[in-house]
Protein backbone atom coordinates (compact mmCIF):
# COMPACT_ATOMS: atom_id res chain seq x y z
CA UNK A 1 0.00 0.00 0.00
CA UNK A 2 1.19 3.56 -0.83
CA UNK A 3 1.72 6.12 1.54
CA UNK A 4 0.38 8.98 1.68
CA UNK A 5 2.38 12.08 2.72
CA UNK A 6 1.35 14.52 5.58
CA UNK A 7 1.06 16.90 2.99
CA UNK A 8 -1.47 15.00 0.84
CA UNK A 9 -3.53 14.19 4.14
CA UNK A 10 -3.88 17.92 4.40
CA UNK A 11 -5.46 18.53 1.35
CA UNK A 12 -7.17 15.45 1.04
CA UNK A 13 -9.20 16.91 4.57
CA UNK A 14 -9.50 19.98 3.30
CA UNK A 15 -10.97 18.54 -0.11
CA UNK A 16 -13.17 16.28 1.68
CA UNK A 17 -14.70 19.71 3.88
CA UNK A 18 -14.52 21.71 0.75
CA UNK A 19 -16.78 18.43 -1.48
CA UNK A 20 -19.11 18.48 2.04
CA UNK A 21 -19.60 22.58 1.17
CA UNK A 22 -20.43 21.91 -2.36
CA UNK A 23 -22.97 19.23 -1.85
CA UNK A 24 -24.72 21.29 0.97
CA UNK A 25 -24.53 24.70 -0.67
CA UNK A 26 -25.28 23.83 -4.42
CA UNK A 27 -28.08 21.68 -6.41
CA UNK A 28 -27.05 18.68 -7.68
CA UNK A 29 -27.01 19.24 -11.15
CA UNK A 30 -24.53 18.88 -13.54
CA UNK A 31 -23.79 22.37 -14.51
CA UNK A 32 -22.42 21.34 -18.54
CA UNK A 33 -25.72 19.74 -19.00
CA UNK A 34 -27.96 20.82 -16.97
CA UNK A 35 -28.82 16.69 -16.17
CA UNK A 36 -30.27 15.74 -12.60
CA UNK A 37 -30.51 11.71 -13.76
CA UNK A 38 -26.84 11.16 -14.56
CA UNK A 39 -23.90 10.53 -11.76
CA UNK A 40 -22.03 13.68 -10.86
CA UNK A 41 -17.99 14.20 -9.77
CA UNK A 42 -16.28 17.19 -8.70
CA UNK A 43 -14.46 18.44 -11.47
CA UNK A 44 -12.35 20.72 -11.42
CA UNK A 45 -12.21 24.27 -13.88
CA UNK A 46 -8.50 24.16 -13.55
CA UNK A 47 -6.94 20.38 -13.66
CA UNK A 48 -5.19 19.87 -10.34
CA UNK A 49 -1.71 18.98 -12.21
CA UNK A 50 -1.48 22.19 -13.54
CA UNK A 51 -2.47 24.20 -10.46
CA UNK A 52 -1.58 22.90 -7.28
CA UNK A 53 -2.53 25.48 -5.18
CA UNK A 54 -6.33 25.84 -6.33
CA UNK A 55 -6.87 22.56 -5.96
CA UNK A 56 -9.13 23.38 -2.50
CA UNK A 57 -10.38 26.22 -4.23
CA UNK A 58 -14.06 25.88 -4.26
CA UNK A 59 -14.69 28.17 -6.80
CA UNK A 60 -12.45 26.19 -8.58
CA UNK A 61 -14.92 22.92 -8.64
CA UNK A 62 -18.26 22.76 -10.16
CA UNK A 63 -20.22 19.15 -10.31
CA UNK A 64 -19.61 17.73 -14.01
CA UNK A 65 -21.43 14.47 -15.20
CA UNK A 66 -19.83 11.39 -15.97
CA UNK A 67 -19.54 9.36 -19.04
CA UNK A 68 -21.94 6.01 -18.69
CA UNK A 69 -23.09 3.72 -21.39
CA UNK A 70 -22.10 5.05 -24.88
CA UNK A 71 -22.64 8.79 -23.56
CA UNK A 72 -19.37 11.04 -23.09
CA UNK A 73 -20.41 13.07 -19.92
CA UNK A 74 -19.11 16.67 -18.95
CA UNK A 75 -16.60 15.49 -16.75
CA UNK A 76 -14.49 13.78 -19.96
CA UNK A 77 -15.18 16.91 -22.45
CA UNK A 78 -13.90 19.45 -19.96
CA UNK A 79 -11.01 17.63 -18.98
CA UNK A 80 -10.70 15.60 -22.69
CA UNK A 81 -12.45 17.63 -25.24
CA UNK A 82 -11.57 19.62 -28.15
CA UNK A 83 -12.38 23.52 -27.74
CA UNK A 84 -15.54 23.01 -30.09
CA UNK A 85 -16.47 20.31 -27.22
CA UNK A 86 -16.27 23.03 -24.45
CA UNK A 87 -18.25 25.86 -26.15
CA UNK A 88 -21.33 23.35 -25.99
CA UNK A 89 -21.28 22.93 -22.42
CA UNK A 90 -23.61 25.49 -20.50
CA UNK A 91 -20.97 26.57 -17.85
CA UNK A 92 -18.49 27.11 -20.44
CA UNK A 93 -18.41 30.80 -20.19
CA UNK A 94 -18.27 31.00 -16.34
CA UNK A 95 -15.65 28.26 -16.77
CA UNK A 96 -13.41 30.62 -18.87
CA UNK A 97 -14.15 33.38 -17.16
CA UNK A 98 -12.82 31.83 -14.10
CA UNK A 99 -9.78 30.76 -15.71
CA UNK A 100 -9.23 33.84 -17.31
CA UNK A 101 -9.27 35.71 -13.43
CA UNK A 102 -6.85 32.99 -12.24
CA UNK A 103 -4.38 31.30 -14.81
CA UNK A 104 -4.32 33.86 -18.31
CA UNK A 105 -1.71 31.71 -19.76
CA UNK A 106 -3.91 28.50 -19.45
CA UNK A 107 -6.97 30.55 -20.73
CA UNK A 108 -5.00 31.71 -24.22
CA UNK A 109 -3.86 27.97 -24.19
CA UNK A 110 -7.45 26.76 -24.46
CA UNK A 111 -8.95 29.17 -26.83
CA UNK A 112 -5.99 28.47 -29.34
């Protein structure tokens, strides 16, 4: 089994309060869709491998459906699509508009 570092354990509890937040404060929706009847993960606007230090950010996580059956959910075209895939879903803008407040090299890298 893998250990996990003191660090990790930190933001893993913070995470885990920060997920807690979400699911109390916001409707369960999948805000690319708009789909109630679908599973929903945190997703996050910004991928955690490129910024470490908004990975507890909560505006930094919206709930994103996932991909079941033969249907790609939200989750996989934020984090997978092409550009033309991320102008369909209905939080793009606020997505972009995020990223464009926090990270405006990673913004100009997803609108090329």
């Amino acid at each position: 089994m893998k250990k996990v570092s003191d660090k990790q354990k930190k933001v893993n509890k913070e995470l885990k309060k920060i997920y807690k937040e979400i699911a109390d404060t916001r409707e369960h929706c999948c805000t690319g869709c708009g789909r109630y009847d679908v599973p929903l993960s945190h997703s996050h606007i910004i991928p955690r491998s490129r910024r470490g230090d908004l990975v507890t950010d909560i505006n930094n996580i919206t709930y994103h459906c996932l991909s079941i059956g033969g249907r790609t959910g939200c989750h996989d075209l934020w984090e997978h699509g092409t550009v033309w895939d991320k102008q369909k879903l209905l939080d793009y803008g606020d997505n972009m508009d995020y990223i464009l407040q926090q990270d405006e090299e990673y913004y100009y890298l997803l609108i090329d």
